[in-house]
Protein backbone atom coordinates (compact mmCIF):
# COMPACT_ATOMS: atom_id res chain seq x y z
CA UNK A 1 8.73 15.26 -16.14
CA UNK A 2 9.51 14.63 -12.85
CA UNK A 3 9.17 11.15 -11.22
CA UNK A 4 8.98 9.07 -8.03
CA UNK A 5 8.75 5.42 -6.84
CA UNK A 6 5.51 4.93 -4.82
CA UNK A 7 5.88 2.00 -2.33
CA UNK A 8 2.60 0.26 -2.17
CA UNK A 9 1.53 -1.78 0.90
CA UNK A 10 -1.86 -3.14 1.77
CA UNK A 11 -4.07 -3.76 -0.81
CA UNK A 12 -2.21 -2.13 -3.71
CA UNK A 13 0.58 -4.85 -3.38
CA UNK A 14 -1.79 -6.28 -6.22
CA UNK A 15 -1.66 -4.81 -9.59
CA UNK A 16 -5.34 -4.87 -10.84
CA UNK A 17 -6.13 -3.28 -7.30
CA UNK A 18 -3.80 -0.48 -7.87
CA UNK A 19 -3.93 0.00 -11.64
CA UNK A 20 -7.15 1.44 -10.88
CA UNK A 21 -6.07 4.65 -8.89
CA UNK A 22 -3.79 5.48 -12.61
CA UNK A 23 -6.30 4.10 -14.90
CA UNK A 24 -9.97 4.66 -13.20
CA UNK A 25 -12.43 1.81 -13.32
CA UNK A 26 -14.21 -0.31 -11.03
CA UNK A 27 -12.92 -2.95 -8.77
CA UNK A 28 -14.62 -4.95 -6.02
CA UNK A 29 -17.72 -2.93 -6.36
CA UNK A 30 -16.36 0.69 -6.11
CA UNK A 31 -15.59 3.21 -8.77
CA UNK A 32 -12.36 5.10 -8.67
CA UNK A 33 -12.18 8.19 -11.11
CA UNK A 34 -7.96 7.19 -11.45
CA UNK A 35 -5.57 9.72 -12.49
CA UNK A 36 -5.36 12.59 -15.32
CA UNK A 37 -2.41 11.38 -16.85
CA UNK A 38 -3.10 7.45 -17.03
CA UNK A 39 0.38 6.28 -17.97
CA UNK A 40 1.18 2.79 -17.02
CA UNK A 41 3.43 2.55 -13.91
CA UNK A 42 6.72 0.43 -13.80
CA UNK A 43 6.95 -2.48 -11.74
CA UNK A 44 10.39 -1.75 -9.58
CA UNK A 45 10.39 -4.77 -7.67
CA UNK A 46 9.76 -4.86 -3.90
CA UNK A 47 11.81 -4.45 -0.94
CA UNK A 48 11.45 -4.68 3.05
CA UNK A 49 10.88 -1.05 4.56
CA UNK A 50 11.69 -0.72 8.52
CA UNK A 51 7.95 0.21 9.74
CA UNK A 52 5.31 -1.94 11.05
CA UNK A 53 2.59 -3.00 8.78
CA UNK A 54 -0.72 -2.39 10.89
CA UNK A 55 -4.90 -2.20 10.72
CA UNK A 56 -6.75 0.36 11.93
CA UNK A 57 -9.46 2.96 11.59
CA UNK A 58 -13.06 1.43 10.47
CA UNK A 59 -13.56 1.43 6.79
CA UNK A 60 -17.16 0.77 5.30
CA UNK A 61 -15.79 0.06 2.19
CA UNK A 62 -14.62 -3.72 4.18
CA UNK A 63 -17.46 -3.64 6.48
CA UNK A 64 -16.18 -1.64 9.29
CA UNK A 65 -12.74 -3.21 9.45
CA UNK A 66 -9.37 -1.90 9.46
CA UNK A 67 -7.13 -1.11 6.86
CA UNK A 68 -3.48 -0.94 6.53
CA UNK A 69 -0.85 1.48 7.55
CA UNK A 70 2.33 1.03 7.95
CA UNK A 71 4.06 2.41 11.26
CA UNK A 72 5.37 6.18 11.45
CA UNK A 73 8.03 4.89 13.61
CA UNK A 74 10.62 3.17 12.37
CA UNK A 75 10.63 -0.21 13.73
CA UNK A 76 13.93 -1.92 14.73
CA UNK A 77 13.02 -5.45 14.75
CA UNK A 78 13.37 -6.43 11.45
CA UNK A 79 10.78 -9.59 11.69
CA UNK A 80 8.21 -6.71 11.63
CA UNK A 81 9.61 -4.80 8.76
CA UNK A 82 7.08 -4.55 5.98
CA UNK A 83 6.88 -5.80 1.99
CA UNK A 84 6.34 -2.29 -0.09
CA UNK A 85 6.40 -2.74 -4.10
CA UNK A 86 7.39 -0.47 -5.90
CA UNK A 87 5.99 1.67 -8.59
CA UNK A 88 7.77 4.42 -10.79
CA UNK A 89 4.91 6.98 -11.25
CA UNK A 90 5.18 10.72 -11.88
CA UNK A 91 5.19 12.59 -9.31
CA UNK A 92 1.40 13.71 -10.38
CA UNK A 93 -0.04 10.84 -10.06
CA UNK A 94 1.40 10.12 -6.87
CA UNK A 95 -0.42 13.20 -5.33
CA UNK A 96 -3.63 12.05 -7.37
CA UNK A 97 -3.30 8.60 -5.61
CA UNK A 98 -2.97 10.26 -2.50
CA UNK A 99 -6.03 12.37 -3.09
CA UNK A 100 -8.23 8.99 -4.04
CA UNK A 101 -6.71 7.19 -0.81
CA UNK A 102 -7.92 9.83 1.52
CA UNK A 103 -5.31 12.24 3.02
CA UNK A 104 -7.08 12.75 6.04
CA UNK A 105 -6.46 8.63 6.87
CA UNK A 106 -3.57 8.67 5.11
CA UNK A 107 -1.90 12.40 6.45
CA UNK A 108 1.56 11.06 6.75
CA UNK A 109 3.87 11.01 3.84
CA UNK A 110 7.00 9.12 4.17
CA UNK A 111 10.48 8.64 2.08
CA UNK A 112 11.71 5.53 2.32
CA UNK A 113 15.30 6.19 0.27
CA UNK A 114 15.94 5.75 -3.54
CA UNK A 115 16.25 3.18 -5.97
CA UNK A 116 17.94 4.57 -9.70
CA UNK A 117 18.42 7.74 -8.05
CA UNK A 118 14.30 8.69 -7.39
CA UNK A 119 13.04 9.22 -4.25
CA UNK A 120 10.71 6.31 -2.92
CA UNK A 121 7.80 7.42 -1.00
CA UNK A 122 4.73 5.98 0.65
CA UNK A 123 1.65 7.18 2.26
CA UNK A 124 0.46 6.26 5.76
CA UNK A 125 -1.74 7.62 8.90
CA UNK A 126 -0.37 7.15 12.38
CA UNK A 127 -3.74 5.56 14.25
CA UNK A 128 -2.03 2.74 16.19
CA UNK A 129 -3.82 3.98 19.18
CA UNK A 130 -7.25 2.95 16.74
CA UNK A 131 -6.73 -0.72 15.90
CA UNK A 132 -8.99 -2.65 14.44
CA UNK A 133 -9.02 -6.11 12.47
CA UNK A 134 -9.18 -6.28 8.56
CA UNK A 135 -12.07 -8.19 7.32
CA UNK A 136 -11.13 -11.32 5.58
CA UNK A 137 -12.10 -10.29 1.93
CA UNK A 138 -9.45 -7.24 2.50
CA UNK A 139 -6.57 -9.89 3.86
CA UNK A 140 -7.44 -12.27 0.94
CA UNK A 141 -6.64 -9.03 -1.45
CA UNK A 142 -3.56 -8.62 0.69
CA UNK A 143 -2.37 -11.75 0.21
CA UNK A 144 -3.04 -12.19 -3.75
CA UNK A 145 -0.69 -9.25 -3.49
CA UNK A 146 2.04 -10.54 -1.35
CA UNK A 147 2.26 -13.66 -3.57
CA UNK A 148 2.22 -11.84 -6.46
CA UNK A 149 4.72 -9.29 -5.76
CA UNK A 150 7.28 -11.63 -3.72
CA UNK A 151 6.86 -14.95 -5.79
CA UNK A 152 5.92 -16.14 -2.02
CA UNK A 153 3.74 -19.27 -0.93
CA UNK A 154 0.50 -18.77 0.45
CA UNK A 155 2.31 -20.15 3.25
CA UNK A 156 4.66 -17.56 3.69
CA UNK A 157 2.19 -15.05 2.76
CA UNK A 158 0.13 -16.11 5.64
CA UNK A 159 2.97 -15.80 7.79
CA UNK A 160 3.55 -12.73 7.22
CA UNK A 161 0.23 -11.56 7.65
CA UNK A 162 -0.59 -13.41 11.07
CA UNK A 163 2.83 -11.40 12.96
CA UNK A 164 0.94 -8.48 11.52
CA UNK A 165 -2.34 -8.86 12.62
C-alpha cells in the first residue's frame, strides 16, 4: 500500500472540511460522496511551501467568489510563502480527492519534497490571470483552519490572509 502526504491549503486546512473528501458526508450544505477506502488520514503537521497562496476563478458553491490556489511558480519572497498541512493518505485517495476537487480547476499537480521519506504533493490550477475575491464565509473557513493547524491567533491568522488577498 502505497502512500503520500497531501498538503492541504485553502479550505481543507480545517479537519471537518477535509475529512469529508475521505469519509463522504455533508458539510456547509453540499454533499461529497468521499473516498472508497475511508481510512482516517494522519495529521503530519504543517509547514511553509514557497508558492503564493491566491483566489481566483468564480465558484457558486461561495457565491461567485474565488477560491484558493496556490502559485505554480515558485515564489522567492518568503513573506508570501504559503501554510500547507499535511496529511498521510494513500496514494488512492489522493487521486479520489483530486477527482471531488475538480481537476479541470485544479489541473496542476505539484511535489513539494518529503517528510519520513513520502513524497508530499498538492493540487493547484494556475488562473492568476482570473482573480477574484473569496467571499467572507470561505475566508472565515480559511481561517478556522489556519488557527487550527498553526496554533496561530486570529490575529496572525488574519495577517496572513490580508498579504494574500
Amino acid at each position: 500500500m502505497n502512500y503520500i502526504i497531501y498538503a492541504a491549503y485553502g479550505s481543507n486546512l480545517l479537519e471537518e472540511r477535509f475529512i469529508v473528501y475521505i469519509k463522504g458526508g455533508t458539510y456547509d450544505g453540499r454533499y461529497y460522496e468521499g473516498c472508497t477506502d475511508k481510512a482516517n488520514p494522519v495529521n503530519m503537521g504543517w509547514m511553509y511551501v514557497p508558492h503564493r497562496l491566491y483566489f481566483a476563478k468564480k465558484s457558486p458553491r461561495w457565491g461567485n467568489k474565488g477560491v484558493a490556489f496556490i502559485s505554480c511558480e515558485v515564489e522567492e519572497n518568503k513573506d508570501y510563502h504559503s501554510v500547507v498541512r499535511l496529511w498521510k493518505i494513500k496514494e488512492a485517495q489522493f487521486e479520489e480527492i483530486w477527482e471531488q476537487e475538480g481537476k479541470i480547476w485544479y489541473h496542476e499537480k505539484l511535489e513539494l519534497g518529503c517528510k519520513d521519506d513520502l513524497k508530499i504533493f498538492t493540487i493547484t490550477g494556475c488562473w492568476e490571470n482570473e482573480r477574484n475575491q473569496p467571499s467572507e464565509n470561505y475566508l472565515n473557513i480559511i481561517k478556522k483552519g489556519l488557527i487550527e493547524t498553526t496554533g496561530w491567533s486570529e490575529r496572525e491568522a488574519d495577517e496572513y490572509l490580508k498579504k494574500r488577498k
